[in-house]
N, C-alpha and C. Protein backbone atom coordinates (compact mmCIF):
# COMPACT_ATOMS: atom_id res chain seq x y z
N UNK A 1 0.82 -1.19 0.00
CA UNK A 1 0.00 0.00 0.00
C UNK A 1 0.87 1.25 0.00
N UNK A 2 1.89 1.20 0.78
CA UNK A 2 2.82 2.24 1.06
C UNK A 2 3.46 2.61 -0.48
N UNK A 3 3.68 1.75 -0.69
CA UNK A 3 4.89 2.02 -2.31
C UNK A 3 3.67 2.45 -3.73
N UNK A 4 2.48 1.86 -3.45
CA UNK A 4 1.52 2.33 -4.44
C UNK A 4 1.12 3.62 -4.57
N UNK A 5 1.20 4.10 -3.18
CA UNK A 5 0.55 5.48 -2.26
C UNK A 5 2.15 6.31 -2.86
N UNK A 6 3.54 6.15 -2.76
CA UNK A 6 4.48 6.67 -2.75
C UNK A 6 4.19 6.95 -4.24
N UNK A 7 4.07 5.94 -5.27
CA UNK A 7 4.47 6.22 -6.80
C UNK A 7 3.47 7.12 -7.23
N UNK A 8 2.20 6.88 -6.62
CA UNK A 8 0.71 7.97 -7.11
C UNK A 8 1.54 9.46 -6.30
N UNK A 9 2.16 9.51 -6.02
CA UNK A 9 2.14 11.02 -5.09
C UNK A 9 3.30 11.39 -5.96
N UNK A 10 4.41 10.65 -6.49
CA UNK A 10 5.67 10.99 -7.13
C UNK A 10 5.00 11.28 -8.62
N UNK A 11 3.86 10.43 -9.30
CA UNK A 11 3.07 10.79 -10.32
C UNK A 11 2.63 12.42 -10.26
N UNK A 12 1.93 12.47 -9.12
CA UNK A 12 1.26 14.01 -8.71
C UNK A 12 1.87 15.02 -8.92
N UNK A 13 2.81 14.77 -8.11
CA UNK A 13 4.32 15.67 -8.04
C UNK A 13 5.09 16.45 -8.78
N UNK A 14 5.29 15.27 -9.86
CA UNK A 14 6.33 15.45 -11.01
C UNK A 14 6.90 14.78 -10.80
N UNK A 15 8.06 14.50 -9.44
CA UNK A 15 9.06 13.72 -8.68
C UNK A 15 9.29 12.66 -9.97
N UNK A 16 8.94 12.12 -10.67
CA UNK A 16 9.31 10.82 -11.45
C UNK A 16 10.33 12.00 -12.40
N UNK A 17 11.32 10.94 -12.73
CA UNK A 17 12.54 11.65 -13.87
C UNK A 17 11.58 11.90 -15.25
N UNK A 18 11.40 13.35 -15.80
CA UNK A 18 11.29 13.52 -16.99
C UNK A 18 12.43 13.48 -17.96
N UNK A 19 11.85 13.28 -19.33
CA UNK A 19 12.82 13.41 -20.74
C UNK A 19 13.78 14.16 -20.56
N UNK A 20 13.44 15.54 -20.02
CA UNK A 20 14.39 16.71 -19.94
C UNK A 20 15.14 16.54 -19.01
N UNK A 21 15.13 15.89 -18.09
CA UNK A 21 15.82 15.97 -17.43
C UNK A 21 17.33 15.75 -17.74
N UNK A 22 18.45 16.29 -16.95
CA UNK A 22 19.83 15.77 -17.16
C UNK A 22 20.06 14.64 -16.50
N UNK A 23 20.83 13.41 -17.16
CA UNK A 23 21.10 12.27 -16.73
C UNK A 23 22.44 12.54 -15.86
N UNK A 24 22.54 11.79 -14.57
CA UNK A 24 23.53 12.36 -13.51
C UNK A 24 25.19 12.15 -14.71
N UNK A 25 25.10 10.91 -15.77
CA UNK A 25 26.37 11.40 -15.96
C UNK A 25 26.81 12.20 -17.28
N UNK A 26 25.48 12.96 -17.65
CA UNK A 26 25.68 14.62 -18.64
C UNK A 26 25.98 15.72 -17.36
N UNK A 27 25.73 15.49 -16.32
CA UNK A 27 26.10 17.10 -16.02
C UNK A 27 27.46 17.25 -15.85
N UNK A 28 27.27 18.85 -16.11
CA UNK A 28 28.74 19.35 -16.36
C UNK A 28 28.75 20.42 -15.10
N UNK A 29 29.81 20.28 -14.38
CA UNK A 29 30.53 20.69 -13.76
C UNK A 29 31.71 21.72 -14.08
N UNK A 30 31.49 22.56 -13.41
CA UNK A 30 32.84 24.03 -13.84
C UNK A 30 34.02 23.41 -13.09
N UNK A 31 34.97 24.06 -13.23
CA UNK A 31 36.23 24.52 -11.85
C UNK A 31 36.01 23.82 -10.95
N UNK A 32 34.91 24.67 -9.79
CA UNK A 32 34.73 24.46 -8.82
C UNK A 32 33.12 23.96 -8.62
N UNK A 33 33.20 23.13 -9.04
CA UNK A 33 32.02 22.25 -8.94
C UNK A 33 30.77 22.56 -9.12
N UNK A 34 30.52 23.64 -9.40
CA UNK A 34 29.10 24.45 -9.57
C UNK A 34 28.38 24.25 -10.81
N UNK A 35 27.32 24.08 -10.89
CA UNK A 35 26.24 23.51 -12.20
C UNK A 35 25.76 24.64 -12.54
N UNK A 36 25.76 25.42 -13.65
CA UNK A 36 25.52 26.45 -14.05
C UNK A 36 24.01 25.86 -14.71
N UNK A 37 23.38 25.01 -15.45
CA UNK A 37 22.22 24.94 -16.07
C UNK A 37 21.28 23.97 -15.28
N UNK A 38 20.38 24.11 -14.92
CA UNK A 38 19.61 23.72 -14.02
C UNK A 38 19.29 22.17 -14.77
N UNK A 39 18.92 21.36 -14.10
CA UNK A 39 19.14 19.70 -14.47
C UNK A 39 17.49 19.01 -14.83
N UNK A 40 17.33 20.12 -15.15
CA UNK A 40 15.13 20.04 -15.25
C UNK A 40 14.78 20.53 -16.24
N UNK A 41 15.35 22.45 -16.17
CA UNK A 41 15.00 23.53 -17.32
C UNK A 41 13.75 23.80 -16.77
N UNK A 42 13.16 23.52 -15.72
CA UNK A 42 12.35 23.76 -14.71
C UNK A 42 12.69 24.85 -12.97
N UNK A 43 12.14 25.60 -12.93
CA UNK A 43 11.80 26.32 -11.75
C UNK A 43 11.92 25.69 -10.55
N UNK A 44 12.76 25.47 -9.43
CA UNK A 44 12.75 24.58 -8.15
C UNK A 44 11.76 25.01 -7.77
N UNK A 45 10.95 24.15 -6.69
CA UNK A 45 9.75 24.53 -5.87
C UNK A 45 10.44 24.57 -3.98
N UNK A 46 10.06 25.78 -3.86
CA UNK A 46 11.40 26.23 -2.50
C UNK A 46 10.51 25.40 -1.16
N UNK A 47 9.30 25.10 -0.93
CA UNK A 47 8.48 24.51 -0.45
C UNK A 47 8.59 23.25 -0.40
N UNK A 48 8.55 22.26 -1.44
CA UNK A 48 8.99 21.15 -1.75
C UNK A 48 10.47 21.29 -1.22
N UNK A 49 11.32 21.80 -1.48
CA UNK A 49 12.63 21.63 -1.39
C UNK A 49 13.08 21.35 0.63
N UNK A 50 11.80 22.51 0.97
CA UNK A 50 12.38 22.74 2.87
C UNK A 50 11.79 21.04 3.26
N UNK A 51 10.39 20.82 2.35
CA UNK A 51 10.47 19.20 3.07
C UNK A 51 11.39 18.03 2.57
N UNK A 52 12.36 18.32 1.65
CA UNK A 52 13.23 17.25 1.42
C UNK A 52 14.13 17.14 2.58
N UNK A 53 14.68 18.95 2.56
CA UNK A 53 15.91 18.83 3.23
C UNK A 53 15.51 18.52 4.89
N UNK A 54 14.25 18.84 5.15
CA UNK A 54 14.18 18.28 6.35
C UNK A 54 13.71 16.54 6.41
N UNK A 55 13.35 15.97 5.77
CA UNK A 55 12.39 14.65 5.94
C UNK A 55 13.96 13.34 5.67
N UNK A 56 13.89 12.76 6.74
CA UNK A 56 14.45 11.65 7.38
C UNK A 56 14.53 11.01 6.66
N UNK A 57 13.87 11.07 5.14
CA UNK A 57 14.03 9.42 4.43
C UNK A 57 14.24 9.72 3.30
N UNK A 58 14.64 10.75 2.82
CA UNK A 58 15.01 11.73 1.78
C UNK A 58 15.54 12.05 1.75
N UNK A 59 16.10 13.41 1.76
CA UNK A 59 17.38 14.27 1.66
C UNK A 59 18.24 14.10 2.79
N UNK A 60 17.65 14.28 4.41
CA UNK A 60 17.97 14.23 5.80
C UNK A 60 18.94 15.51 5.44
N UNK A 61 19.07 16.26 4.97
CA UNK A 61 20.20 17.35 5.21
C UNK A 61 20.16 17.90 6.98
N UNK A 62 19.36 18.07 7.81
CA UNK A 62 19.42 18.16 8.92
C UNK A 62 19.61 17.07 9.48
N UNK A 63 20.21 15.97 9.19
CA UNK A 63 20.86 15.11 10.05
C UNK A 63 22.64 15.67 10.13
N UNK A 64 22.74 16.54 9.41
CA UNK A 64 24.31 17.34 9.41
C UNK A 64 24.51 18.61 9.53
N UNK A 65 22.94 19.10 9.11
CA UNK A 65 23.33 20.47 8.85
C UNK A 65 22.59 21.17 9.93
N UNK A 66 22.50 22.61 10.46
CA UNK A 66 21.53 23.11 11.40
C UNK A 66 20.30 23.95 10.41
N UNK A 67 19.46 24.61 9.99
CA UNK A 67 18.64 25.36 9.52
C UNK A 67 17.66 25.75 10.28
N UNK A 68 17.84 26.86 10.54
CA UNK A 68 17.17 27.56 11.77
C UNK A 68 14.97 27.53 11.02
N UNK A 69 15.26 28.15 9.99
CA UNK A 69 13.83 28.19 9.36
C UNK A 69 12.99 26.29 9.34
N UNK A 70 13.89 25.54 9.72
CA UNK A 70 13.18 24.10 10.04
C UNK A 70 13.88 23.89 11.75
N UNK A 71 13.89 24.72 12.61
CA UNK A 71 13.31 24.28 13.63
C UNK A 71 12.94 23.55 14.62
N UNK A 72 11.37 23.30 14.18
CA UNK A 72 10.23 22.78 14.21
C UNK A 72 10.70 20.93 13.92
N UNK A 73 12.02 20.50 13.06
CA UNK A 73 12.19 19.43 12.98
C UNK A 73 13.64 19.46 13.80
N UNK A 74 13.09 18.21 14.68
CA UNK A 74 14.27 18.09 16.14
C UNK A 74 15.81 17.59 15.32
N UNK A 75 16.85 17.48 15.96
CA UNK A 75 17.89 17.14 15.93
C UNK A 75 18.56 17.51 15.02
N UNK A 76 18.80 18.58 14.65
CA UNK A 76 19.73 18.77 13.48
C UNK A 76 20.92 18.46 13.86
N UNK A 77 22.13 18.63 13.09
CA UNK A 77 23.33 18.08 13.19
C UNK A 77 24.42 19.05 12.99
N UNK A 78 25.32 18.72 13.64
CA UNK A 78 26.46 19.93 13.44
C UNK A 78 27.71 19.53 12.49
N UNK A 79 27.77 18.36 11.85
CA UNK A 79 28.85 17.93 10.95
C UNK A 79 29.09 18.62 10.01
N UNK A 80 27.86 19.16 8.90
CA UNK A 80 28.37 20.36 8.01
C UNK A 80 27.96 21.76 8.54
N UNK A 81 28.36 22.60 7.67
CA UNK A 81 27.95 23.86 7.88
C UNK A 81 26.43 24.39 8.36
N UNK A 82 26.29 25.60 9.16
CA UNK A 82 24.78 26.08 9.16
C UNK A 82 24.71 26.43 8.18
N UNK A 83 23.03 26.08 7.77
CA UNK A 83 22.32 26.50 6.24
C UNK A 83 22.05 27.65 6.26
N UNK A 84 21.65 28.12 7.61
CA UNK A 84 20.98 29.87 7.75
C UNK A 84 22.34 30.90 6.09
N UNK A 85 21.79 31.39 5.74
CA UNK A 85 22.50 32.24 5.09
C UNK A 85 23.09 31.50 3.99
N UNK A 86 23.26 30.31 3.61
CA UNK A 86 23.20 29.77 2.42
C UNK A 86 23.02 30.47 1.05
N UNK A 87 21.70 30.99 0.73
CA UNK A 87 21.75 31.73 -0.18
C UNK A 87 22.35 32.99 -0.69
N UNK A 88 22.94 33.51 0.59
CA UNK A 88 23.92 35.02 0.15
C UNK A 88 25.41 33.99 0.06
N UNK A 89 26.19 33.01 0.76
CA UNK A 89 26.95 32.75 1.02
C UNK A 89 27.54 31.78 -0.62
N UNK A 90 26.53 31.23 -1.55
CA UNK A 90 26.80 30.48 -2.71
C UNK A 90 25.72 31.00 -3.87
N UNK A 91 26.07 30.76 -4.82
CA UNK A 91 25.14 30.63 -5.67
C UNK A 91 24.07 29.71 -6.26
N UNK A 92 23.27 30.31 -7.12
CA UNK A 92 22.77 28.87 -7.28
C UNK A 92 23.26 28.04 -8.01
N UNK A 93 23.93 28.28 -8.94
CA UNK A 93 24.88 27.49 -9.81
C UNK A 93 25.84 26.41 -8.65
N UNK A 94 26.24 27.18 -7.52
CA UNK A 94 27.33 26.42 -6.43
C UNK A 94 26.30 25.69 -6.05
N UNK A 95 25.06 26.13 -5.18
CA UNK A 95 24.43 25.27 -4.49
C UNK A 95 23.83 24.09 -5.41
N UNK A 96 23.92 24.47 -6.67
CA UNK A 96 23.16 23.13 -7.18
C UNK A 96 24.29 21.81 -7.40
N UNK A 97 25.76 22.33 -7.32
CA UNK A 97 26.87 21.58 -7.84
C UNK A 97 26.62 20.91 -6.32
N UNK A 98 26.77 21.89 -5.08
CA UNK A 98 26.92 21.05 -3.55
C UNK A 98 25.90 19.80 -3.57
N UNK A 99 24.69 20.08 -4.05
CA UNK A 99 24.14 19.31 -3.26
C UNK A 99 23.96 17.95 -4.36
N UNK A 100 24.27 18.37 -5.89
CA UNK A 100 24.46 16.88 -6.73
C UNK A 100 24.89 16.34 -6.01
N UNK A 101 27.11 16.58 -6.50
CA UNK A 101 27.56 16.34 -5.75
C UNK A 101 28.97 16.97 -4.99
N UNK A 102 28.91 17.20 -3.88
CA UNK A 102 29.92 18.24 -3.16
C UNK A 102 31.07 17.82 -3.45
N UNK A 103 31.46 16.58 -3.80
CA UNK A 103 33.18 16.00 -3.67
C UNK A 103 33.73 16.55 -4.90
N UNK A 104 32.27 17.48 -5.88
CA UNK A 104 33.13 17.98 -7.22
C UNK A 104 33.88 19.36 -6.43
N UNK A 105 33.06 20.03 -5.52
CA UNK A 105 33.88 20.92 -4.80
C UNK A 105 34.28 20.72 -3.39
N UNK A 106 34.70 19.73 -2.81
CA UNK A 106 35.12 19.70 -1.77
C UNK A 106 35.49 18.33 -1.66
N UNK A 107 36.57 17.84 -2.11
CA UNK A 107 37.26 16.51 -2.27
C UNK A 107 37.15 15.39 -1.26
N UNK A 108 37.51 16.18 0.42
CA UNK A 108 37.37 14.93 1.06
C UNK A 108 35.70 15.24 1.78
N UNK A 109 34.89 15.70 1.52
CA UNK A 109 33.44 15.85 2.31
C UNK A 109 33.22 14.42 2.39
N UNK A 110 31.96 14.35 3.63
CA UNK A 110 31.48 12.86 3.69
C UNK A 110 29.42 13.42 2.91
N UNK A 111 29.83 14.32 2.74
CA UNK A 111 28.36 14.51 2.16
C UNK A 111 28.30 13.47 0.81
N UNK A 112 27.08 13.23 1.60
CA UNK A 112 27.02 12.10 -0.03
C UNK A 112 26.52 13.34 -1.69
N UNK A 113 26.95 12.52 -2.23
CA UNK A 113 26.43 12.84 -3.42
C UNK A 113 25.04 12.07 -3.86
N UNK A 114 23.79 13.38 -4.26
CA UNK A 114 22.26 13.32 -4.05
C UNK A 114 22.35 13.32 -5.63
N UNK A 115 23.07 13.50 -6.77
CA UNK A 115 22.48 13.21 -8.07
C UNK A 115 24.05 12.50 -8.70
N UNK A 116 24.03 11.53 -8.29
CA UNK A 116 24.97 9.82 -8.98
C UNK A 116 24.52 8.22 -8.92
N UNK A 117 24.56 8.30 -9.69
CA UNK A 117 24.24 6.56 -10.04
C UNK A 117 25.30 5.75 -10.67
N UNK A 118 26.69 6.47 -10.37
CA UNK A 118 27.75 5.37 -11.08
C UNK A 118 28.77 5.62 -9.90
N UNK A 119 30.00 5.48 -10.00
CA UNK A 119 31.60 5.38 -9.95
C UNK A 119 31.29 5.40 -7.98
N UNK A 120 30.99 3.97 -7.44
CA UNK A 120 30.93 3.53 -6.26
C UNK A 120 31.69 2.95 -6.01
N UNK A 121 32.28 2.71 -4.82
CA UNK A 121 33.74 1.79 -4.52
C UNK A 121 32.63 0.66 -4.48
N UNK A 122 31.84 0.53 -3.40
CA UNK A 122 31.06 -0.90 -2.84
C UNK A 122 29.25 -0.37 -2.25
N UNK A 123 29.01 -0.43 -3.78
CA UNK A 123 27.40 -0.04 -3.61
C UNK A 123 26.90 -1.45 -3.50
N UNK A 124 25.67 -0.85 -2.58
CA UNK A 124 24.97 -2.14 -1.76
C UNK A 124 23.48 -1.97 -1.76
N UNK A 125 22.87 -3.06 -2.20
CA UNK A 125 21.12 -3.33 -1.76
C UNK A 125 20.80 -3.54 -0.90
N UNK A 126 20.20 -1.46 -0.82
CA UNK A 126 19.56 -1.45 0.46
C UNK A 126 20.63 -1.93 1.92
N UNK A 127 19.96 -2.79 2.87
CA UNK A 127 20.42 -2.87 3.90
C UNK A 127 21.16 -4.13 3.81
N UNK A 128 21.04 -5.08 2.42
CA UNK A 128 21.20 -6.64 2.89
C UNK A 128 22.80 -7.00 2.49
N UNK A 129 23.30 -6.00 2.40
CA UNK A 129 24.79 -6.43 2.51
C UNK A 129 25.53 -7.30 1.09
N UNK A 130 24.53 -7.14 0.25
CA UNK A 130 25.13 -8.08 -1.08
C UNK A 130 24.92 -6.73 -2.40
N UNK A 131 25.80 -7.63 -3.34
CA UNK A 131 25.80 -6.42 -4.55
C UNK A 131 24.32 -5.99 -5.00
N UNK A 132 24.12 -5.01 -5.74
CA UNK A 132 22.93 -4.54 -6.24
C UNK A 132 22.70 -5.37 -7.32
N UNK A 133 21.32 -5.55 -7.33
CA UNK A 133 21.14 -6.30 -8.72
C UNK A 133 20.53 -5.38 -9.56
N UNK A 134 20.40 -4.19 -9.32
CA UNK A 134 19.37 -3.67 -10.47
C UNK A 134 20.27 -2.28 -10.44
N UNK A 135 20.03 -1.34 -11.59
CA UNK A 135 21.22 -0.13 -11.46
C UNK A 135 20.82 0.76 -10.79
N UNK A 136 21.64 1.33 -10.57
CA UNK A 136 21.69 2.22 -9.08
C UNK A 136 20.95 3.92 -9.37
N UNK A 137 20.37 4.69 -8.65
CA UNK A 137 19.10 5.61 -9.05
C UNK A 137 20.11 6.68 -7.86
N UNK A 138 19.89 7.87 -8.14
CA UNK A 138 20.35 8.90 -7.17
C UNK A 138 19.19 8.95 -6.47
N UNK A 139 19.96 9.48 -5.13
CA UNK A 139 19.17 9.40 -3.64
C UNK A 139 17.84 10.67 -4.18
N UNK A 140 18.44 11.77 -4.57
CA UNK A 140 17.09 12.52 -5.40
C UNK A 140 17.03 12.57 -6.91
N UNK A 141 15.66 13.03 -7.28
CA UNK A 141 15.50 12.99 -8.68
C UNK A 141 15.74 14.69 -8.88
N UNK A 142 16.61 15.16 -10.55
CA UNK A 142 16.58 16.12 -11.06
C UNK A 142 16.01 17.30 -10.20
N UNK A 143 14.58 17.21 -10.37
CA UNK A 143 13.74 18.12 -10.09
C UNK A 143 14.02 18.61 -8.50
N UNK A 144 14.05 17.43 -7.88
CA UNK A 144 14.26 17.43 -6.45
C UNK A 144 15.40 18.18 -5.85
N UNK A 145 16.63 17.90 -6.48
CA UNK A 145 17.47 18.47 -6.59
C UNK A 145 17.11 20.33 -6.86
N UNK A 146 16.68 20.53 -7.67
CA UNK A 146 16.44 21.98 -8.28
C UNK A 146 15.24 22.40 -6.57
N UNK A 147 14.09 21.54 -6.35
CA UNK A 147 13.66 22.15 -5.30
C UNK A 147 14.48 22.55 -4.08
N UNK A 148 15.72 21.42 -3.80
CA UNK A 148 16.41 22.02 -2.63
C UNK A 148 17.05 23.26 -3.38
N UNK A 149 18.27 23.34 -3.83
CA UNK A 149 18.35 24.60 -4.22
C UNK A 149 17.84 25.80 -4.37
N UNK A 150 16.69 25.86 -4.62
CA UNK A 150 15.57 26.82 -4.74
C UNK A 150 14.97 27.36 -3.09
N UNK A 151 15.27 26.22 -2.05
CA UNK A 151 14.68 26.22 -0.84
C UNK A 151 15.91 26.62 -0.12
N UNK A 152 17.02 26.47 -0.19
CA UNK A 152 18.24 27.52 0.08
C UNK A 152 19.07 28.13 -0.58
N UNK A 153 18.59 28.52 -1.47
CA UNK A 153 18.61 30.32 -2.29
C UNK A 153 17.49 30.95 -1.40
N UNK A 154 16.81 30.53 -0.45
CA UNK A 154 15.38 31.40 0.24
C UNK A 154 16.33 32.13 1.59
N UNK A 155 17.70 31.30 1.91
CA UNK A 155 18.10 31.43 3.29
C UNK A 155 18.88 32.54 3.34
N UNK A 156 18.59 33.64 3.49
CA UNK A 156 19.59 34.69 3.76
C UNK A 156 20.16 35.36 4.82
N UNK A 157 20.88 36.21 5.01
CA UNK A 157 21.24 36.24 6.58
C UNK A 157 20.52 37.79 6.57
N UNK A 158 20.35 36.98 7.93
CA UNK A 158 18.99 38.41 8.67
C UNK A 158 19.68 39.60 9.31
C-alpha cells in the first residue's frame, strides 16, 4: 500500500525523472564544482525543497546540517555547515553543484552525493549487505534536486 501510495504522489508531483531531465552522468561541472544549467530547465519549488531537506528518508540534510527556518524538525546536526544564510553565502549554480555532488567541490566531504548513479567503490542493496542487482538511481531525482536549491537560495542572513 505504502509504495503504491508513494508512486501515485511521485506521479502528482512530477518527482518521477522527466525526458528533460539531465542524466547524472551529462552534467557538467565548472572549476569548482558548480552547475551552471539547471538539471530540469524547470523552476525549483522552494516549499517542496524545505520538506526534502528536512524529511528523514530523503534528503535528511538536517541530520548534518543546522537550519534555523526548520526548527520545528528536532535534531539537526552539526557535521556540516549552518544552512541559515546559504543563499547570500553560494550561488545557485554552487548550491546546485553542492548538493548533486559536493566532492566535485570539496574533495574529502562525507556529504554524499544526491544526483549519482555510477563510480561507487562498494554499492549495496539497500540494507542486505550483497551487490545490487538492479542499477543504481540517485538518492534525489533532477527536479528534487532543483527544489532544494531553490529552498536555500530562500536562506539569507537576517
Amino acid at each position: 500500500m505504502k509504495l503504491r501510495l508513494l508512486t501515485l504522489v511521485c506521479a502528482m508531483t512530477g518527482a518521477a525523472a522527466s525526458a528533460a531531465d539531465t542524466d547524472p552522468k551529462d552534467v557538467t561541472y565548472d572549476d569548482y564544482g558548480a552547475i551552471e544549467a539547471s538539471l530540469t530547465g524547470a523552476t525549483g519549488d522552494a516549499a517542496n525543497g524545505a520538506l526534502i531537506v528536512g524529511d528523514k528518508s530523503k534528503g535528511n540534510c538536517v541530520a548534518c546540517h543546522a537550519v534555523s527556518a526548520l526548527a520545528d524538525i528536532p535534531f539537526h546536526g552539526e557535521v556540516g555547515p549552518m544552512l541559515d544564510g546559504a543563499g547570500d553565502r553560494w550561488t545557485e549554480a554552487e548550491l546546485r553543484g553542492l548538493v548533486a555532488n559536493a566532492k566535485m567541490t570539496f574533495e574529502g566531504t562525507v556529504m554524499p552525493a544526491f544526483y549519482k548513479n555510477d563510480g561507487y567503490i562498494r554499492p549495496g542493496d539497500a540494507y542486505t549487505g550483497k551487490a545490487p542487482t538492479e542499477p543504481l538511481t540517485p538518492i534525489l531525482t533532477a527536479q528534487e534536486i532543483e527544489d532544494v536549491v531553490a529552498f536555500l537560495a530562500t536562506l539569507k542572513e537576517e
